[in-house]
Protein backbone atom coordinates (compact mmCIF):
# COMPACT_ATOMS: atom_id res chain seq x y z
CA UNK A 1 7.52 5.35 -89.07
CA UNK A 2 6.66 7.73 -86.21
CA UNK A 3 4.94 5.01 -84.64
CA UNK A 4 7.70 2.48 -84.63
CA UNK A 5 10.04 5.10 -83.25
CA UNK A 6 7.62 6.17 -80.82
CA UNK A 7 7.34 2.13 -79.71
CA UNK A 8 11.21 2.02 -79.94
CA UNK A 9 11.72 4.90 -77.13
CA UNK A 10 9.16 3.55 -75.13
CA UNK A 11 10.62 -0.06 -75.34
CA UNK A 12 14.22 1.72 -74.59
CA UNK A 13 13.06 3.53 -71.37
CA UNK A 14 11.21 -0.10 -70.41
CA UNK A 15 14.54 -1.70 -70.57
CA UNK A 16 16.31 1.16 -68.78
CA UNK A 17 13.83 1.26 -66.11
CA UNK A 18 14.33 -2.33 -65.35
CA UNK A 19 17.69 -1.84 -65.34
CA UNK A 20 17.49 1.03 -62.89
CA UNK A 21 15.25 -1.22 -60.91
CA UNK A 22 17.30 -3.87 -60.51
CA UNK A 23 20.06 -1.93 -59.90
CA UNK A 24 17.75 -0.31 -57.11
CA UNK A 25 16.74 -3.72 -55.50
CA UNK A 26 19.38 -4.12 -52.94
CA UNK A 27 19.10 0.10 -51.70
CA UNK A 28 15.15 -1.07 -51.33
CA UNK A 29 16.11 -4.07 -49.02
CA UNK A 30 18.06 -2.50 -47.38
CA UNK A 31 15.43 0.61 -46.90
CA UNK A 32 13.15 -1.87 -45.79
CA UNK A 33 15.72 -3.39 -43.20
CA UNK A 34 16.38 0.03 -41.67
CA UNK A 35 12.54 0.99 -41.39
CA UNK A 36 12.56 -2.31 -39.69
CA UNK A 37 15.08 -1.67 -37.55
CA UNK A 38 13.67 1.59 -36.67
CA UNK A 39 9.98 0.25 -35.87
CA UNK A 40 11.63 -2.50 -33.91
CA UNK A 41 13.60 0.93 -31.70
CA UNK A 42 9.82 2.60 -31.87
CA UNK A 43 8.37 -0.19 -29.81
CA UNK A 44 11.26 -1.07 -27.50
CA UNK A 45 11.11 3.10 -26.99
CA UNK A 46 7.25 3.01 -26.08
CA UNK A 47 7.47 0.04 -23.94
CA UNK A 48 10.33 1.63 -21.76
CA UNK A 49 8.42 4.78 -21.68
CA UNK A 50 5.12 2.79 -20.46
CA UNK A 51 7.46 0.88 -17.90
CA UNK A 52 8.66 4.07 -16.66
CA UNK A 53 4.91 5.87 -16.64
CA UNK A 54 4.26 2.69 -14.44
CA UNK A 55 7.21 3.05 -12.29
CA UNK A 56 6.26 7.17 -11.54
CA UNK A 57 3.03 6.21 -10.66
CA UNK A 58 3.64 3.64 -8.04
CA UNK A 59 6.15 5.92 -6.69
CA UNK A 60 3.23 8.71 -6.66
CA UNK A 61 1.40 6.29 -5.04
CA UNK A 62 3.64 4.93 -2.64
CA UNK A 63 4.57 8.39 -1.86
CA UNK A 64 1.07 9.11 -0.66
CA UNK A 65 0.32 5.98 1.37
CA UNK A 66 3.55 6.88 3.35
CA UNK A 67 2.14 10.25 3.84
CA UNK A 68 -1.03 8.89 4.98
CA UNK A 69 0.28 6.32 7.26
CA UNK A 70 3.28 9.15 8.96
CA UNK A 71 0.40 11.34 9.89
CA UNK A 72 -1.65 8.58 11.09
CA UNK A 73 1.71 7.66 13.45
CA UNK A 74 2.70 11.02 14.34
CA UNK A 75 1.53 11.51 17.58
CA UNK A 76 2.14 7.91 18.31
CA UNK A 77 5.13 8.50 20.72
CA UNK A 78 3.06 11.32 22.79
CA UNK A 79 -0.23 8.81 22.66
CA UNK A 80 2.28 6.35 24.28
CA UNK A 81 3.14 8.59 26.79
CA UNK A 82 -0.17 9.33 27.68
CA UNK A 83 -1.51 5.73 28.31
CA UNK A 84 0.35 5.51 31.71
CA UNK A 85 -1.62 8.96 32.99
CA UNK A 86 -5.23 7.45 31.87
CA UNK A 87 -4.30 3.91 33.68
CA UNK A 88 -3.41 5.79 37.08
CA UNK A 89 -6.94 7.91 36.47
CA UNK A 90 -8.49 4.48 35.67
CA UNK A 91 -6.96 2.78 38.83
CA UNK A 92 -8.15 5.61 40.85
CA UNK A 93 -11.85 5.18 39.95
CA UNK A 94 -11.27 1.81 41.43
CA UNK A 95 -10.47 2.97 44.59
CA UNK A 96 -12.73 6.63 44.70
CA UNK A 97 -16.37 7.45 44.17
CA UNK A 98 -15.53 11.32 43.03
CA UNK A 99 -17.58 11.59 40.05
CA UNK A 100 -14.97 14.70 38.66
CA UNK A 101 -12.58 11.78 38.35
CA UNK A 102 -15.09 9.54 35.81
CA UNK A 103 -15.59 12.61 33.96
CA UNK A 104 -11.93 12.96 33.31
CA UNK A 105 -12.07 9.63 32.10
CA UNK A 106 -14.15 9.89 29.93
CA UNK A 107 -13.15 13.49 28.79
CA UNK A 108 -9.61 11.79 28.40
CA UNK A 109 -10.78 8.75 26.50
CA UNK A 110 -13.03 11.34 24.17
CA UNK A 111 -9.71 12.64 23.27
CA UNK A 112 -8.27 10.12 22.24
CA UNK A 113 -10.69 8.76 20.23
CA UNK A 114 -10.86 12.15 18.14
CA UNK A 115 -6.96 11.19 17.34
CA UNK A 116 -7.85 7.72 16.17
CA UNK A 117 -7.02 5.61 19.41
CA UNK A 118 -9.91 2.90 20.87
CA UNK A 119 -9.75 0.55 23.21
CA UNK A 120 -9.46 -2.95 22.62
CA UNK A 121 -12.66 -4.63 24.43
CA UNK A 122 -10.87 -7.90 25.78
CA UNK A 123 -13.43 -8.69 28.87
CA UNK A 124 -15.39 -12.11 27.87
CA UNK A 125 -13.73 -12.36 24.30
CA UNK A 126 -11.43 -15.09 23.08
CA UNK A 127 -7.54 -14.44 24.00
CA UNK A 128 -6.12 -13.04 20.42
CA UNK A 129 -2.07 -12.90 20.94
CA UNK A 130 -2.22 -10.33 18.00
CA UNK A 131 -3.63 -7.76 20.43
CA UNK A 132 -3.55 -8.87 23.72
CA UNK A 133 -0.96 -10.20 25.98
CA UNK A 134 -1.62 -12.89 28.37
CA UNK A 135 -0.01 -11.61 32.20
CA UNK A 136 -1.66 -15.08 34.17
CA UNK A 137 -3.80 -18.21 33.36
CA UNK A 138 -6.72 -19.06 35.75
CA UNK A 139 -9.18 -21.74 35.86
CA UNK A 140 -12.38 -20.73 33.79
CA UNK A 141 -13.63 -21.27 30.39
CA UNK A 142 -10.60 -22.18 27.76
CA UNK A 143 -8.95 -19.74 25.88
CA UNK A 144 -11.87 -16.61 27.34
CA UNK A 145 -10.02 -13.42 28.76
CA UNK A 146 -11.35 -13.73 32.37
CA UNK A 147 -10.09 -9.91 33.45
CA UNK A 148 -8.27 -7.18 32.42
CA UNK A 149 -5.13 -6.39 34.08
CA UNK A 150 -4.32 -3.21 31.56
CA UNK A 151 -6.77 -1.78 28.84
CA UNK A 152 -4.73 -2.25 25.25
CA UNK A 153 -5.52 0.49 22.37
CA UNK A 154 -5.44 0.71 18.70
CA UNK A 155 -4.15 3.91 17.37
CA UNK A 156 -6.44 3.64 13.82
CA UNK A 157 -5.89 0.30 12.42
CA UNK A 158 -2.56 -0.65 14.00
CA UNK A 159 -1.78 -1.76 17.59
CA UNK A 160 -0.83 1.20 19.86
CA UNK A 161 -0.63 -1.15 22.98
CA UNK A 162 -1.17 -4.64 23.90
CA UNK A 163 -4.12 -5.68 26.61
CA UNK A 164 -2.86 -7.15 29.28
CA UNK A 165 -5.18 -9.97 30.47
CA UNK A 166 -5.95 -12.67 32.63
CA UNK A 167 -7.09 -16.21 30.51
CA UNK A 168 -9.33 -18.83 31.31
CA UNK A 169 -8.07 -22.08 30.96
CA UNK A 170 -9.97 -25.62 31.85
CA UNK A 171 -9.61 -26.99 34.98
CA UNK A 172 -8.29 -30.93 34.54
């Protein structure tokens, strides 16, 4: 008899548990529906954090190009300035043999080149209207700067001045 009301009890808590259980089946769905919901907010969470990690580090990075390039260009205005003086020095080597005046010229163009500004060779190379500027058209070979009327510089990689130049073009 033990055994049959030991089976009995265990039979009764069997029935109660399914029951419970399927009294428990919608509070599980809908358990499942907010852990759902929540992994759904995880990943929408992590992918506008990521977005905005991205964001930071193009602005870092933009940031620091600007920097770069401003100090490149900040002495641009004065290096503008001082074009006009080294043309005059240039002219007057034209027109002088006073060999203080060439080292001047150079000593000035030294200078500049420590601050990132080189001439533009034009003399003999094909006319480029990106950095040179064409002031008169003379017979000669097509499309060849024939002189140079006023030496053009780049200040590092950007145009500081345009050459001014005399182009060949083909007699007809």
């Amino acid at each position: 008899m033990d055994s049959k009301k030991k089976q009995q009890a265990i039979d009764n808590e069997s029935e109660e548990l399914k029951v419970t259980d399927a009294t428990n089946e919608p509070e599980v769905e809908e358990t499942n529906e907010q852990i759902g919901k929540l992994e759904q907010e995880i990943e929408e969470y992590k992918a506008k954090y990521m977005r905005a990690i991205a964001d930071y580090q193009n602005l870092e990075k933009r940031s620091r190009e600007e920097r770069v390039e401003w100090i490149k260009s900040a002495g641009k205005n004065i290096l503008l300035k001082m074009l006009p003086v080294l043309d005059t020095l240039m002219l007057a080597s034209k027109h002088s043999t006073d060999q203080n005046l060439l080292v001047s010229i150079a000593q000035f163009i030294d200078a500049l080149k420590d601050e990132g500004v080189t001439r533009i060779e034009t003399k003999g190379k094909k006319f480029d209207p990106m950095i040179m500027e064409a002031i008169q058209v003379v017979e000669g070979e097509e499309g060849r700067v024939i002189d140079e009327v006023r030496a053009g510089f780049m200040l590092h990689d950007k145009l500081l001045r345009a050459a001014e130049v005399t182009v060949g073009k083909a007699s007809n």
